[in-house]
N, C-alpha and C. Protein backbone atom coordinates (compact mmCIF):
# COMPACT_ATOMS: atom_id res chain seq x y z
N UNK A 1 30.00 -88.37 -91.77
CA UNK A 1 30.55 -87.32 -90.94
C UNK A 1 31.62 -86.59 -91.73
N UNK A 2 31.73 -85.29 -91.92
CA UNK A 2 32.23 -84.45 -92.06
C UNK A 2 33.59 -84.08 -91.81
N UNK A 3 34.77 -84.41 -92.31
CA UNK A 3 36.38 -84.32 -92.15
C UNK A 3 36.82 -82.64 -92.05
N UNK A 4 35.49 -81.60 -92.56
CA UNK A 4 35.91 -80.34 -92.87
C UNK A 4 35.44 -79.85 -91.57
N UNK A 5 36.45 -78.90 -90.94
CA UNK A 5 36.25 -77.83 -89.29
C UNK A 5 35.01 -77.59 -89.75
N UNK A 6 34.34 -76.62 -89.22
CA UNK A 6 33.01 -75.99 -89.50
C UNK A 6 33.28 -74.71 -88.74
N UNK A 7 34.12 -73.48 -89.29
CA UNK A 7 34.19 -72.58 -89.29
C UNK A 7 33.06 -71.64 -87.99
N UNK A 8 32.09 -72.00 -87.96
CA UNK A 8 31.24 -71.53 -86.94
C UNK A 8 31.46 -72.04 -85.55
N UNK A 9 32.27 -73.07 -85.35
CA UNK A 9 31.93 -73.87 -84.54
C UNK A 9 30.28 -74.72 -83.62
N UNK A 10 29.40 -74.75 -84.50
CA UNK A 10 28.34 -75.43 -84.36
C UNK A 10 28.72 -76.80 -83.96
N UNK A 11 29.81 -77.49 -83.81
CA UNK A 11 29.97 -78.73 -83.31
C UNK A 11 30.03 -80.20 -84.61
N UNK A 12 30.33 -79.46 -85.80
CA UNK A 12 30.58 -80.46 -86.76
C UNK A 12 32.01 -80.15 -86.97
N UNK A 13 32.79 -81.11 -87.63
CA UNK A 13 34.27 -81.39 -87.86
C UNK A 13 35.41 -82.54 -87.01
N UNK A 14 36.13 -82.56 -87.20
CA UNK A 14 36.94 -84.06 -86.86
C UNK A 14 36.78 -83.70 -85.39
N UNK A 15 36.52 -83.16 -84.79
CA UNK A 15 35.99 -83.44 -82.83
C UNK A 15 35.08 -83.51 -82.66
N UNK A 16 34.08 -83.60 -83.92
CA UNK A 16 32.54 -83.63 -82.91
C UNK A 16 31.85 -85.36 -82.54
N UNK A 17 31.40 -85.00 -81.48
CA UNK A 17 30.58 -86.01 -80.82
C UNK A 17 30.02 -86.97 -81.79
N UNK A 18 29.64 -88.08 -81.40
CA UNK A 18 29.04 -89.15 -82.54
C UNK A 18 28.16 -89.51 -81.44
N UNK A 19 26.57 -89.25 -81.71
CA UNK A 19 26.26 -90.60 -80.76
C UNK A 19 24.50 -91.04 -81.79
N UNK A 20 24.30 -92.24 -80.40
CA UNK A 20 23.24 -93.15 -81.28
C UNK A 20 22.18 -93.50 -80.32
N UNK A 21 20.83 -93.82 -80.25
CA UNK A 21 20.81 -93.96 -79.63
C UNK A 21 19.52 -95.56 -80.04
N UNK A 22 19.56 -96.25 -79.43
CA UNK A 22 19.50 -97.70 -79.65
C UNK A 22 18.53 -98.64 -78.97
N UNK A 23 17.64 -99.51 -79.48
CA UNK A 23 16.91 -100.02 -78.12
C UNK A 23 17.65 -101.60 -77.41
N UNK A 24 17.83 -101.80 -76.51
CA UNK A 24 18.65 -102.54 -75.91
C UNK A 24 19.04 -103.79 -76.63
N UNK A 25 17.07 -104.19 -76.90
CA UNK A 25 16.99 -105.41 -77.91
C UNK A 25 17.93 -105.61 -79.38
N UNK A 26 18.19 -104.88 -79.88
CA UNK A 26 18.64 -104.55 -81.03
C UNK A 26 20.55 -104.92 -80.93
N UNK A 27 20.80 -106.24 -80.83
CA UNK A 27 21.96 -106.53 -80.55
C UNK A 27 22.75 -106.49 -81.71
N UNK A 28 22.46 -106.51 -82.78
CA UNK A 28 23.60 -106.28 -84.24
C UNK A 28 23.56 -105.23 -84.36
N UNK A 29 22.86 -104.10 -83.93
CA UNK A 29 23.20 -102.42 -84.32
C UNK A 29 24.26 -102.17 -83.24
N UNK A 30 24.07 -102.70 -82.09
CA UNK A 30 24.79 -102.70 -80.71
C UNK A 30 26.39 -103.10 -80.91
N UNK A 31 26.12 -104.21 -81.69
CA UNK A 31 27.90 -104.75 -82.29
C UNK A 31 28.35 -103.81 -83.37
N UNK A 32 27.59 -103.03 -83.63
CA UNK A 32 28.21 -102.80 -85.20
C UNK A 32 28.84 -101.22 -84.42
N UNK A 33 27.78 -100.83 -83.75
CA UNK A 33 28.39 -99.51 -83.21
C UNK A 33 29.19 -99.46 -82.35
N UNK A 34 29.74 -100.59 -81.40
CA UNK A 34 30.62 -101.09 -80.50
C UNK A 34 32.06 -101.08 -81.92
N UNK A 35 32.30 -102.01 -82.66
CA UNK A 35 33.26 -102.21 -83.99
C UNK A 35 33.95 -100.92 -84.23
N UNK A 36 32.72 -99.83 -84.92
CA UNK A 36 33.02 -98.77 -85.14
C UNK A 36 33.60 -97.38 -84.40
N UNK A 37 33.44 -97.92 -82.67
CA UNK A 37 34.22 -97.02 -81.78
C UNK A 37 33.28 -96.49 -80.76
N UNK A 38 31.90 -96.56 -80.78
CA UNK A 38 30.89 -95.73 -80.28
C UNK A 38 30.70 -96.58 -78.65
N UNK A 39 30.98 -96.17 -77.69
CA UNK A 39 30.59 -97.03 -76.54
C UNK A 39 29.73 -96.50 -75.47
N UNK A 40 29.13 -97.64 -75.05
CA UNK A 40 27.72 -96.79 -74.10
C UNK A 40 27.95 -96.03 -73.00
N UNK A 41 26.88 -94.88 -72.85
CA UNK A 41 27.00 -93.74 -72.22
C UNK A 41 26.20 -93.95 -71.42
N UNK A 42 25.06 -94.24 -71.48
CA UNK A 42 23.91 -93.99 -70.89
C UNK A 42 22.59 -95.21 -71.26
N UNK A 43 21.92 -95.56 -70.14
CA UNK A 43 20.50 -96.42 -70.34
C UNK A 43 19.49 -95.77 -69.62
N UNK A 44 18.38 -95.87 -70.62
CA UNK A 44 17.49 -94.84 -70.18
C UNK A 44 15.63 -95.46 -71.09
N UNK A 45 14.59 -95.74 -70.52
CA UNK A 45 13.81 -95.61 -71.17
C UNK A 45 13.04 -94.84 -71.72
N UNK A 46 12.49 -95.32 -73.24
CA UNK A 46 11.60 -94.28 -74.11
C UNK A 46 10.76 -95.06 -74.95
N UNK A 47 9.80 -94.16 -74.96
CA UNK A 47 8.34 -94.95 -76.08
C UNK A 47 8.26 -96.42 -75.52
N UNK A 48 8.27 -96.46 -74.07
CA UNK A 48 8.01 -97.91 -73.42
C UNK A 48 9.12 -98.86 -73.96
N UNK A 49 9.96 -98.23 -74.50
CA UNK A 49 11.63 -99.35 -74.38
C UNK A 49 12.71 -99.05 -73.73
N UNK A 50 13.23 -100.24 -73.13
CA UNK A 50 14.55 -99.61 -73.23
C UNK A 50 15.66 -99.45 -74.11
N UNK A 51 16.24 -98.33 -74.01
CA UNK A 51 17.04 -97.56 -74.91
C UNK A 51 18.87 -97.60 -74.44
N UNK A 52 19.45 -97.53 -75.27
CA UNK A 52 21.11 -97.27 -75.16
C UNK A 52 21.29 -95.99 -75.59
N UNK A 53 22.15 -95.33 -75.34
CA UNK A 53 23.17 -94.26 -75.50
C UNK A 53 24.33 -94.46 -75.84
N UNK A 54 24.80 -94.21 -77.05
CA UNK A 54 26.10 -94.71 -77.33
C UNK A 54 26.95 -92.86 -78.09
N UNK A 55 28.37 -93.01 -77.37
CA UNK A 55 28.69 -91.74 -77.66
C UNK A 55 30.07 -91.97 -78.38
N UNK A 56 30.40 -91.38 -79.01
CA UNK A 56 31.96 -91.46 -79.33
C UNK A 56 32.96 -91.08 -78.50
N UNK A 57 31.94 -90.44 -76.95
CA UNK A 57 33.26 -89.91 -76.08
C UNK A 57 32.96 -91.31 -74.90
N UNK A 58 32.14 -91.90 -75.03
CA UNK A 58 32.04 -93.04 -73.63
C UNK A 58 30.96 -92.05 -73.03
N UNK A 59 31.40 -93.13 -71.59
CA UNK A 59 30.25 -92.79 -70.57
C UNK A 59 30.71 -91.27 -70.04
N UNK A 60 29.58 -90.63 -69.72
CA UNK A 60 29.69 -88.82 -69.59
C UNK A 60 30.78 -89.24 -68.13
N UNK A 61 30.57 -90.05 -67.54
CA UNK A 61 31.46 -89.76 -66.17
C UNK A 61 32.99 -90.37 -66.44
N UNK A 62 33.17 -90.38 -67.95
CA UNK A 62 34.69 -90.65 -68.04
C UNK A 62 35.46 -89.03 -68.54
N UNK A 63 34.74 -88.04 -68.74
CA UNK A 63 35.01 -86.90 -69.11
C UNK A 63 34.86 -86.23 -70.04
């Protein structure tokens, strides 16, 4: 990720969003992105799994 503004504002630079998105099963990607700051937003299935949402802002209903 990118430390430089982005002049356009396209949504890259030290405020932009981080997210991931994860299948539930997958518990060491789950810790590692938990460590690094990213916490779940959202559960949701896809391609017949279930999936995580992990955002750098939290869950959408924290703001």
């Amino acid at each position: 990720m990118s430390a430089v503004p982005d002049r356009h504002g396209n949504g890259r630079g030290p405020h932009a969003e981080v997210i991931a998105l994860i299948r539930v099963a997958d518990i060491p990607s789950r810790r590692l992105l938990y460590a690094v700051g990213l916490r779940e937003a959202e559960r949701r299935e896809r391609r017949g799994a279930d999936q995580v949402l992990y955002s750098s802002r939290g869950p959408a209903s924290a703001g």
